[in-house]
Protein backbone atom coordinates (compact mmCIF):
# COMPACT_ATOMS: atom_id res chain seq x y z
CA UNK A 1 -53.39 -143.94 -159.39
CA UNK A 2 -50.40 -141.48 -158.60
CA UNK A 3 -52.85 -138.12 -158.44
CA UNK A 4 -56.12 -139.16 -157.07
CA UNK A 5 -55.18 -139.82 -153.25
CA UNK A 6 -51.84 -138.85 -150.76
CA UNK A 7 -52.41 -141.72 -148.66
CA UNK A 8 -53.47 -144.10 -151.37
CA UNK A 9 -50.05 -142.88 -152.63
CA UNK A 10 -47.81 -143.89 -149.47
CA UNK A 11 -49.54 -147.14 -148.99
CA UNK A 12 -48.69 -148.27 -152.67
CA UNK A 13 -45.16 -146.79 -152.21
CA UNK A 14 -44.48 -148.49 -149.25
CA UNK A 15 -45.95 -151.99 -150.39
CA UNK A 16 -43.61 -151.49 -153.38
CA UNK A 17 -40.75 -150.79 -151.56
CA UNK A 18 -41.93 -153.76 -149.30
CA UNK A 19 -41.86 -155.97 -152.41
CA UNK A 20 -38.60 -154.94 -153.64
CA UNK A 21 -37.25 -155.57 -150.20
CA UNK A 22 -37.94 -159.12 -150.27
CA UNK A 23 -36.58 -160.31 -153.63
CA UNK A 24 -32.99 -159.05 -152.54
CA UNK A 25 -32.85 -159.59 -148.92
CA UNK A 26 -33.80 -163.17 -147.18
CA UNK A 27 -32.96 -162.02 -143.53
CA UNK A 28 -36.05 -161.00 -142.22
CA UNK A 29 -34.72 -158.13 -139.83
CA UNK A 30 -32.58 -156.54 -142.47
CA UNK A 31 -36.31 -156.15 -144.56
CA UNK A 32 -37.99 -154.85 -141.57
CA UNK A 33 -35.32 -152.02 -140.65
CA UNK A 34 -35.01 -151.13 -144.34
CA UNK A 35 -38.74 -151.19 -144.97
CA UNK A 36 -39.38 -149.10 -141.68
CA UNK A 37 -36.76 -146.38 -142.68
CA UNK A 38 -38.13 -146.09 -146.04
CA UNK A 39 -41.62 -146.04 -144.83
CA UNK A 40 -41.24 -143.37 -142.36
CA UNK A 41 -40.01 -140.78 -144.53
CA UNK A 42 -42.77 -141.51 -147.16
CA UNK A 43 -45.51 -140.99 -144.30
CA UNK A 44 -43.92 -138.22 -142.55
CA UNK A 45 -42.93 -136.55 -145.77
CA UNK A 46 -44.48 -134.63 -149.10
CA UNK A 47 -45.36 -135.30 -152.34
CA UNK A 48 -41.90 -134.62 -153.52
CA UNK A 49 -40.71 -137.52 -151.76
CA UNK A 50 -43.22 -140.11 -153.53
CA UNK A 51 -42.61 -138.46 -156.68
CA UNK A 52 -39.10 -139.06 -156.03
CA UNK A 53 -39.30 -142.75 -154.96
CA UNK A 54 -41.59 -143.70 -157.94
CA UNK A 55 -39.72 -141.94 -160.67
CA UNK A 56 -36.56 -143.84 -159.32
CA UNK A 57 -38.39 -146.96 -160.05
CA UNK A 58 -39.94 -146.31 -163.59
CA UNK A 59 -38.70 -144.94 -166.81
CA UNK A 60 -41.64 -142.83 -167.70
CA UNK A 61 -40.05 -139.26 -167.92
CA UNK A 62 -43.20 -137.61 -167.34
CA UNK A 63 -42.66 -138.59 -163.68
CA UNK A 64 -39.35 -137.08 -163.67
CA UNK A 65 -40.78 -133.91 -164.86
CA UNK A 66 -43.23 -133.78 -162.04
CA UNK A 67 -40.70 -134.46 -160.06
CA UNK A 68 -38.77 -131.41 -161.14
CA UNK A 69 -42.13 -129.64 -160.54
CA UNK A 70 -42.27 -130.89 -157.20
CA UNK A 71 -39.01 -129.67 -156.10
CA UNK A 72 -39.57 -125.98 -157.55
CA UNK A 73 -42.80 -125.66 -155.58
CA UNK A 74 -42.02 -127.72 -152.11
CA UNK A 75 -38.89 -127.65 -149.90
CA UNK A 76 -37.39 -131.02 -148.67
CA UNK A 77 -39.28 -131.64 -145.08
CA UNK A 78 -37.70 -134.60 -142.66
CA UNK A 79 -39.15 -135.16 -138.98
CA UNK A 80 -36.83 -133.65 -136.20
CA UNK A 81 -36.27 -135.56 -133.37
């Protein structure tokens, strides 16, 4: 699922994060800032930054690698405000 679509990607990512959220935190506010922060820089950012967020999360080292890959070939990118 990782490769075939960018947005496909975020959506997952974010529903995930979303997910993860919820089994640690039981104030509702503290899930939506946290869930909002995260979100926005996996929409506004790359691929690096999804690579990043689901090699954190699983122990596959081929998803480091890309990772790796991903930094070589694209520079961080954060939204100015």
């Amino acid at each position: 699922w990782f490769r075939q679509r960018f947005r496909n990607e975020v959506v997952i990512c974010c529903l995930i994060n979303i997910l993860e959220l919820i089994g640690v935190y039981s104030d509702h506010s503290v899930v939506v800032g946290r869930a909002t922060k995260t979100g926005n820089r996996l929409v506004h950012g790359n691929r690096r930054d999804l690579v990043k967020f689901v090699a954190k999360r699983l122990p596959c080292t081929c998803l480091r690698e890309l990772h790796r890959a991903a930094r070589k070939k694209v520079g961080k990118v954060g939204r100015c405000h």
